[in-house]
C-alpha atoms as a PDB file:
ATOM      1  CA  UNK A   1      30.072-103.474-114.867  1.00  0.00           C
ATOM      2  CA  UNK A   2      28.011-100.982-116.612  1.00  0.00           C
ATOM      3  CA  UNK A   3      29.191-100.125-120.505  1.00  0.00           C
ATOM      4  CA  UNK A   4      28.014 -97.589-122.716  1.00  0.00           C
ATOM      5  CA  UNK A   5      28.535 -96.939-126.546  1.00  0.00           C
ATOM      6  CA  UNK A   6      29.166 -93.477-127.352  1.00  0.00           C
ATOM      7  CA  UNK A   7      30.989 -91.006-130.028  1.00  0.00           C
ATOM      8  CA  UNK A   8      34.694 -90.912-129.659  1.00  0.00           C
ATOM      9  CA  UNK A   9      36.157 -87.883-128.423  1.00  0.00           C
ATOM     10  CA  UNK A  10      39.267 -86.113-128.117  1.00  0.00           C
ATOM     11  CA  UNK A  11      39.774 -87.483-124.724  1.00  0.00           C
ATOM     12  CA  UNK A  12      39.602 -91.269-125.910  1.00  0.00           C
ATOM     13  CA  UNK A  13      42.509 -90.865-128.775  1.00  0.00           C
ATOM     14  CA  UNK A  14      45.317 -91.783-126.615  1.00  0.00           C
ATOM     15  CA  UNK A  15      43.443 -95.154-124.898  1.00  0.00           C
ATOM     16  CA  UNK A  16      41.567 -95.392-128.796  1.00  0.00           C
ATOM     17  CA  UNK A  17      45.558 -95.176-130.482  1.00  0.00           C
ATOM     18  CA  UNK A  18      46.717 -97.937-128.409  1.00  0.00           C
ATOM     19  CA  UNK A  19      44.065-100.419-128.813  1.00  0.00           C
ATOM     20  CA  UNK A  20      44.595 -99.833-132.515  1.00  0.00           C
ATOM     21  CA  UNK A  21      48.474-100.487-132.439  1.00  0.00           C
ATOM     22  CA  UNK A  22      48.009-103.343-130.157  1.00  0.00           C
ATOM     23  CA  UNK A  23      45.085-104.966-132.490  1.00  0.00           C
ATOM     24  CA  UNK A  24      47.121-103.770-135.615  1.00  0.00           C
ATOM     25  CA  UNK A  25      50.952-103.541-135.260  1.00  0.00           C
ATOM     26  CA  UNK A  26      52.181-104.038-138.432  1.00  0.00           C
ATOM     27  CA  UNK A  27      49.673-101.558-140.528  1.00  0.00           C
ATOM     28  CA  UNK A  28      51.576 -98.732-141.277  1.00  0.00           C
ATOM     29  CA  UNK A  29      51.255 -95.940-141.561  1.00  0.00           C
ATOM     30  CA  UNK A  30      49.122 -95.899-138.322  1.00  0.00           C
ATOM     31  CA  UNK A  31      46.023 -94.033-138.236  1.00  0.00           C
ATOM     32  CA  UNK A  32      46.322 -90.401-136.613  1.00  0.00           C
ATOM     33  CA  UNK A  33      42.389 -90.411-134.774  1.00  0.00           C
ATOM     34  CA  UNK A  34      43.173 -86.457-133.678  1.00  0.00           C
ATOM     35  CA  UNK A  35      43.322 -86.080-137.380  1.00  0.00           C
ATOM     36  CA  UNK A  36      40.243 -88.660-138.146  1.00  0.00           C
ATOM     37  CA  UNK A  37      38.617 -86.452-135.480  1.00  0.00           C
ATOM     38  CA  UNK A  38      38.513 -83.611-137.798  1.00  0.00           C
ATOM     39  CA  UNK A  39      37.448 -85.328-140.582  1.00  0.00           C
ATOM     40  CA  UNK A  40      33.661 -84.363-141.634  1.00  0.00           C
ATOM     41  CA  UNK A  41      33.406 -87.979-143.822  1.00  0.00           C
ATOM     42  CA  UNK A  42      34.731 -89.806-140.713  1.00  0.00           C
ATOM     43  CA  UNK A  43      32.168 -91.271-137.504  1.00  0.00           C
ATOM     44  CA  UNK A  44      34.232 -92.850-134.758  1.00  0.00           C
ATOM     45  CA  UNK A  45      32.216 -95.031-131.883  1.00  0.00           C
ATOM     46  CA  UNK A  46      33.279 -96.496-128.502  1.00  0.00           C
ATOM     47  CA  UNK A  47      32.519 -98.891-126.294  1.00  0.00           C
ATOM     48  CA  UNK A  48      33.600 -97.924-122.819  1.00  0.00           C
ATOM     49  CA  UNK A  49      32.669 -98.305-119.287  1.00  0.00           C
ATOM     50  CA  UNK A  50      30.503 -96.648-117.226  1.00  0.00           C
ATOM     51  CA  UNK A  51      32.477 -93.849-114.836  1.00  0.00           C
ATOM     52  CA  UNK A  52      30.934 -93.943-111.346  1.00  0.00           C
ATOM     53  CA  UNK A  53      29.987 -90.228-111.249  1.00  0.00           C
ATOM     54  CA  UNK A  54      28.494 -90.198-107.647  1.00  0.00           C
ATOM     55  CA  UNK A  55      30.766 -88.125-105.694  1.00  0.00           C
ATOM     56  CA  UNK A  56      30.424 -86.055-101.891  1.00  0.00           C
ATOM     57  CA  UNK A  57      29.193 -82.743-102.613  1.00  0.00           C
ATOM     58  CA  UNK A  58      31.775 -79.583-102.278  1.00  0.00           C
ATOM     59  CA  UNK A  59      31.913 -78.276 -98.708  1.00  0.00           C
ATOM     60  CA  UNK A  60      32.391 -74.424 -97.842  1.00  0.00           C
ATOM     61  CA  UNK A  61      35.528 -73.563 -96.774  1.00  0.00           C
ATOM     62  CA  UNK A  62      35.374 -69.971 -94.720  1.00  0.00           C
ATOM     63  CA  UNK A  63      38.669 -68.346 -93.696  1.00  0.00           C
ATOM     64  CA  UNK A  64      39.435 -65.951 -90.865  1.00  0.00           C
ATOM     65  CA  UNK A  65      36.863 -63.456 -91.738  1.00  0.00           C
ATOM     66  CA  UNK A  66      33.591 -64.821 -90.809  1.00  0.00           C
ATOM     67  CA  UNK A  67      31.832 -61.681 -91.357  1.00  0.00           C
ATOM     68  CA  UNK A  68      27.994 -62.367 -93.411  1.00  0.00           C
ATOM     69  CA  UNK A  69      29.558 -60.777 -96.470  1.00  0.00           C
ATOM     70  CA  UNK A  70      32.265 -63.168 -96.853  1.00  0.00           C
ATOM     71  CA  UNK A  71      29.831 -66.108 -96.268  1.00  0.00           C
ATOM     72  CA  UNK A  72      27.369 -64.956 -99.153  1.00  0.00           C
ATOM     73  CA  UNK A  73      30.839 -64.547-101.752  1.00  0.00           C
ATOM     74  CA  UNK A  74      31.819 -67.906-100.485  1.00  0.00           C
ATOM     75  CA  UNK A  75      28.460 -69.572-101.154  1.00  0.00           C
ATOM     76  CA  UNK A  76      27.406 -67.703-104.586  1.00  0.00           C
ATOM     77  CA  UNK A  77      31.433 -68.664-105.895  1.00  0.00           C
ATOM     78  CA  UNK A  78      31.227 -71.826-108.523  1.00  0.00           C
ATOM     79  CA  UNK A  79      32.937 -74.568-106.695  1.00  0.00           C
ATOM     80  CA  UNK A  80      34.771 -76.273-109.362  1.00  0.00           C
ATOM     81  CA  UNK A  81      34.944 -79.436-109.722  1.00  0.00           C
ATOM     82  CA  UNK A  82      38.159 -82.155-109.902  1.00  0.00           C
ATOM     83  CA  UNK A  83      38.568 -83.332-113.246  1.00  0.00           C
ATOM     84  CA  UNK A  84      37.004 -86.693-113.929  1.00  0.00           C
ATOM     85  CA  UNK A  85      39.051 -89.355-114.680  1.00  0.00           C
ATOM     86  CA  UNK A  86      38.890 -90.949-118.208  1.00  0.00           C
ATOM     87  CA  UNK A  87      36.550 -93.649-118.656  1.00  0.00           C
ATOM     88  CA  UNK A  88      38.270 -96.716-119.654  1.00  0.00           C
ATOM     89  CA  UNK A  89      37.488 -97.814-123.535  1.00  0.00           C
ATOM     90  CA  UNK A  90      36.901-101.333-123.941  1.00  0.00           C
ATOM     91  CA  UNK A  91      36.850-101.312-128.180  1.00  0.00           C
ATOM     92  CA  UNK A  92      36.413 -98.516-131.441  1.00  0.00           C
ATOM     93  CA  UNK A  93      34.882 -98.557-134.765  1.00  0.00           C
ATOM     94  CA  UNK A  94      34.704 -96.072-137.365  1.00  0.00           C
ATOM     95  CA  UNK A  95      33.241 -95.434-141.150  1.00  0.00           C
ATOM     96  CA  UNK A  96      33.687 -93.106-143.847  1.00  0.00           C
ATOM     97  CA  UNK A  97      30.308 -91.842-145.170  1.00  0.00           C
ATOM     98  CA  UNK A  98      30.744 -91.138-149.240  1.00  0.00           C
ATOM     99  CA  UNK A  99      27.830 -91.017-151.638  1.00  0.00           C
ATOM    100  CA  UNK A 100      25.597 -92.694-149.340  1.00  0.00           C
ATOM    101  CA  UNK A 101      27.892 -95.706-148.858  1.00  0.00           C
ATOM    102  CA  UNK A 102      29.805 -96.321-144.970  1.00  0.00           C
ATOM    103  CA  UNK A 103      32.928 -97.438-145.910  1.00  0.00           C
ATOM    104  CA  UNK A 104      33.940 -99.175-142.482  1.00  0.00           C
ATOM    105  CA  UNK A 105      37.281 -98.268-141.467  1.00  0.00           C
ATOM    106  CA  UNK A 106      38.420-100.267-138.351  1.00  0.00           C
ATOM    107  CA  UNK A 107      36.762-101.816-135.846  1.00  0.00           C
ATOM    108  CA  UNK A 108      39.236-103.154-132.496  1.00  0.00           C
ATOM    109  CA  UNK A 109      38.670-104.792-129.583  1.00  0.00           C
ATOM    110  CA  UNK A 110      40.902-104.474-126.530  1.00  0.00           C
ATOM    111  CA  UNK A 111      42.797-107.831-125.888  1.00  0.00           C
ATOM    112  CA  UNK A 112      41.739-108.637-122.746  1.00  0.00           C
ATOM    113  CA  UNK A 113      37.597-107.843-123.591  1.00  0.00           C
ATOM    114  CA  UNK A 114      38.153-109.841-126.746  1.00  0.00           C
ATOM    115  CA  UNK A 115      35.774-112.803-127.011  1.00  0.00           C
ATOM    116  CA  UNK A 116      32.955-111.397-125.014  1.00  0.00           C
ATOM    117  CA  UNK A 117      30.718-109.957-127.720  1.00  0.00           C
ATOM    118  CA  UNK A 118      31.918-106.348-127.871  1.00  0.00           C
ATOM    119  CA  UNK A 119      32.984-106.994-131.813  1.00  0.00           C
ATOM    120  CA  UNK A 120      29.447-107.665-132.253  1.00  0.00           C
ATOM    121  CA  UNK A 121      28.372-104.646-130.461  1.00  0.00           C
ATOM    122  CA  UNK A 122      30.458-102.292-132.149  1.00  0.00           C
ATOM    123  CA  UNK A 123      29.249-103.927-135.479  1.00  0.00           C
ATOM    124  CA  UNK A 124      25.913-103.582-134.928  1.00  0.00           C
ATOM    125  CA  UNK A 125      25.549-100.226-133.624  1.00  0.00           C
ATOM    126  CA  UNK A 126      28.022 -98.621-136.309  1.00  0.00           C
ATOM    127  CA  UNK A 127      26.245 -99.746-138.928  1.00  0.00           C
ATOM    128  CA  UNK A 128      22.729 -98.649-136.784  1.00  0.00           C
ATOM    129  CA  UNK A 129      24.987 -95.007-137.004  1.00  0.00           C
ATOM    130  CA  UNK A 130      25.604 -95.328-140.547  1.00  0.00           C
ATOM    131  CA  UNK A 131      21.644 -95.939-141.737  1.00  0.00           C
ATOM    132  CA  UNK A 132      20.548 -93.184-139.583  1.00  0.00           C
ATOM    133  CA  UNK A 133      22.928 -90.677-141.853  1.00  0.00           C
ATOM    134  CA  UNK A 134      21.100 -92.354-144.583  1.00  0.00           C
ATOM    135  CA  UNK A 135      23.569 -95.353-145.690  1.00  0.00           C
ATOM    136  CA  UNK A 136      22.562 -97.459-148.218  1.00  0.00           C
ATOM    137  CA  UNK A 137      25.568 -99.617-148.337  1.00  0.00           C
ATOM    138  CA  UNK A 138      27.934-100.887-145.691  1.00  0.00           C
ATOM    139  CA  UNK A 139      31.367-102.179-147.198  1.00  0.00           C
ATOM    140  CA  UNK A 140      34.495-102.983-145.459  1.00  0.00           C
ATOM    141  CA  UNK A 141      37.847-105.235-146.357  1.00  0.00           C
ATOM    142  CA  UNK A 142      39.774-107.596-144.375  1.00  0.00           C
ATOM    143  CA  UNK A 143      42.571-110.156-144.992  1.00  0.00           C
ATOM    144  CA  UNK A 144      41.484-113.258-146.461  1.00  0.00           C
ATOM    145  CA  UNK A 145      43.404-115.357-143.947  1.00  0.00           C
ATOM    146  CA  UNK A 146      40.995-113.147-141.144  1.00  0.00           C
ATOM    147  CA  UNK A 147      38.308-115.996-140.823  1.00  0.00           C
ATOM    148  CA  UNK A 148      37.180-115.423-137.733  1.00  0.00           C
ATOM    149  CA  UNK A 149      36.534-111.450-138.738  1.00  0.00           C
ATOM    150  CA  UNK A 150      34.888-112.998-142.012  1.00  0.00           C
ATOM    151  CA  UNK A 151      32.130-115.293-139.849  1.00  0.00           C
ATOM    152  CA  UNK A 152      31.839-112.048-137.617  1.00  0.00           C
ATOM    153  CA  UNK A 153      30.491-110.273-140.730  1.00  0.00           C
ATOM    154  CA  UNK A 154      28.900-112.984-142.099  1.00  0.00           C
ATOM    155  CA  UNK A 155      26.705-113.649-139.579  1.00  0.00           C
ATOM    156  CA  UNK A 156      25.246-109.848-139.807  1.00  0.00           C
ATOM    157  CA  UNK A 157      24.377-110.266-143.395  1.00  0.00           C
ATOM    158  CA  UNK A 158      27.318-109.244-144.816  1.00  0.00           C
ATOM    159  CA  UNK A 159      28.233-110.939-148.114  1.00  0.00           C
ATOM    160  CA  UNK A 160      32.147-111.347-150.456  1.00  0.00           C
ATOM    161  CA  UNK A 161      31.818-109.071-153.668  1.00  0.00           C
ATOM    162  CA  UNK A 162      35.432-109.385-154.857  1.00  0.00           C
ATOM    163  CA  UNK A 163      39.325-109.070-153.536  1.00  0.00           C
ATOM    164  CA  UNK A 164      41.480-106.617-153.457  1.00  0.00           C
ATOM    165  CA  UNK A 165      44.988-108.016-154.447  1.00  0.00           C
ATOM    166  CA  UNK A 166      47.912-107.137-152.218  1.00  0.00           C
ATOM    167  CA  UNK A 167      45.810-104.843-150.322  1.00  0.00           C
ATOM    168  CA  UNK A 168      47.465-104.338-147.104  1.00  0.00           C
ATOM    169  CA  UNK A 169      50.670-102.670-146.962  1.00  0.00           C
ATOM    170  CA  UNK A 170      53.318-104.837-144.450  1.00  0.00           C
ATOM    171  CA  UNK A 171      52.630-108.605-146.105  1.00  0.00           C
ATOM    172  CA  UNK A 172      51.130-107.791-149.581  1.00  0.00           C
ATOM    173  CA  UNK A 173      48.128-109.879-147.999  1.00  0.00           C
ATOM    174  CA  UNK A 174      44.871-109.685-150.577  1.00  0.00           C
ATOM    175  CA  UNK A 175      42.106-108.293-148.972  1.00  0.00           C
ATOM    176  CA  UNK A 176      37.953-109.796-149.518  1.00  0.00           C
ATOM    177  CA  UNK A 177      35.516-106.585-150.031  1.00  0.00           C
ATOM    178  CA  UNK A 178      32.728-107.973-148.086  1.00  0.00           C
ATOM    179  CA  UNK A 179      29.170-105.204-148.174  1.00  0.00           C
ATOM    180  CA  UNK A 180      25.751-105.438-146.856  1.00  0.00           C
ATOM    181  CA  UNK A 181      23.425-104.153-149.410  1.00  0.00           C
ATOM    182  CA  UNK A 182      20.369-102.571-148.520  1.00  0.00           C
ATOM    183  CA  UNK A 183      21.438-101.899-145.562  1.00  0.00           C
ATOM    184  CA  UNK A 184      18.510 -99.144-145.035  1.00  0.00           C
ATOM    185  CA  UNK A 185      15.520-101.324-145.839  1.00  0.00           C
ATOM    186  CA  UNK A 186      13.057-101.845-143.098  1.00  0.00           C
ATOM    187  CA  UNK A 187      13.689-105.767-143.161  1.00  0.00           C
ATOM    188  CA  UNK A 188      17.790-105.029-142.495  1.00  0.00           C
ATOM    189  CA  UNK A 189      16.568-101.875-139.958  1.00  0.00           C
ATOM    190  CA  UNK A 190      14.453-104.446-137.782  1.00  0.00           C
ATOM    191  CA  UNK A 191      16.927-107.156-137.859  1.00  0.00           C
ATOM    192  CA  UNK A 192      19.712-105.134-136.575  1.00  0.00           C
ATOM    193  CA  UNK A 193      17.571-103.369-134.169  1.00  0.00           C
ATOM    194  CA  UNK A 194      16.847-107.137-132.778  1.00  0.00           C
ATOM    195  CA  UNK A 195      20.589-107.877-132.714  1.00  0.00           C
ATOM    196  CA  UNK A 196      21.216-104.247-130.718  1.00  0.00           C
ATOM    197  CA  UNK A 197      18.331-105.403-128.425  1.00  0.00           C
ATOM    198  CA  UNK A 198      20.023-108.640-127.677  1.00  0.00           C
ATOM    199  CA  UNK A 199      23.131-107.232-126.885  1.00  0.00           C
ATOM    200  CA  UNK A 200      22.713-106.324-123.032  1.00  0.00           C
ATOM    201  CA  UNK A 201      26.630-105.261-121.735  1.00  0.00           C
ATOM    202  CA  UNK A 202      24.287-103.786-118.728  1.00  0.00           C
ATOM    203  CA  UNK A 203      23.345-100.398-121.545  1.00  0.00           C
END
């Protein structure tokens, strides 16, 4: 299976809005992505797979009249085409961009393509998104009982500045601030461009 990484659309909300309630059901209130959509600060990513766009080309359907007119109104006519069907998102991330600082807002990995690498992927190419609209600093929270989120981060450079106490609304949970600083300089730049490079997924 082919998989590309792409800006989220409008088409992806419903498919993006249930990964997110099936990776987080207990935030509330959810996040509304039509309205995230809008947002000029926000920069949504997915990870989906690759639609198989090969298809028969239209054929030319002439009724009764068969005169030469007909035929040259049938052939010049648009044929449209049947809607394609939605391509099926495997995971989503998304940042705020303030002050030259991505503020990383979720990232979510659908259950069954959890534990393949895809949390990786998203990682590294949002915060490949975020330098190239001039980031300087990547920060993010999660629960400090996350630890397998934590060594995700960790292991791209990202480092604990501090916690934010009772931090997530349904279990007063604290949350660790976790940021990679410098995230722009050319040593960071080349590392994560190694880490995109190793990432295969058939892109």
């Amino acid at each position: 299976m082919q998989y590309i990484v792409r800006p989220m659309t409008q088409e992806d909300v419903p498919q993006v809005t249930a990964i997110d309630r099936e990776a987080f059901p207990t935030m509330w209130p959810p996040m509304n992505y039509q309205r995230e959509l809008e947002n000029h600060l926000a920069h949504y990513i997915v990870v989906a797979e690759e639609s198989d766009k090969t298809s028969e080309p239209p054929t030319t359907k002439i009724e009764a009249n068969t005169g030469l007119a007909h035929k040259v109104v049938e052939w010049l006519t648009p044929h449209k085409a049947g809607p394609e069907p939605p391509q099926k998102i495997v995971g989503f991330a998304g940042f705020w961009m303030m002050a030259g600082e991505a503020h990383i807002i979720s990232l979510a990995v659908k259950k069954e393509f959890r534990r393949r690498g895809f949390g990786k992927l998203l990682l590294v190419e949002l915060v490949r998104a975020a330098v190239k609209i001039e980031a300087e600093i990547v920060t993010l929270e999660v629960r400090v009982s996350n630890y397998e989120a934590q060594r995700l981060y960790l292991q791209y450079g990202f480092i604990g500045k501090g916690v934010r106490r009772a931090y997530y609304t349904d279990n007063r949970e604290d949350a660790l601030i976790m940021t990679l600083d410098d995230a722009d300089s050319s040593q960071c730049v080349a590392k994560f461009e190694e880490w995109r490079n190793s990432l295969k997924f058939g892109l």
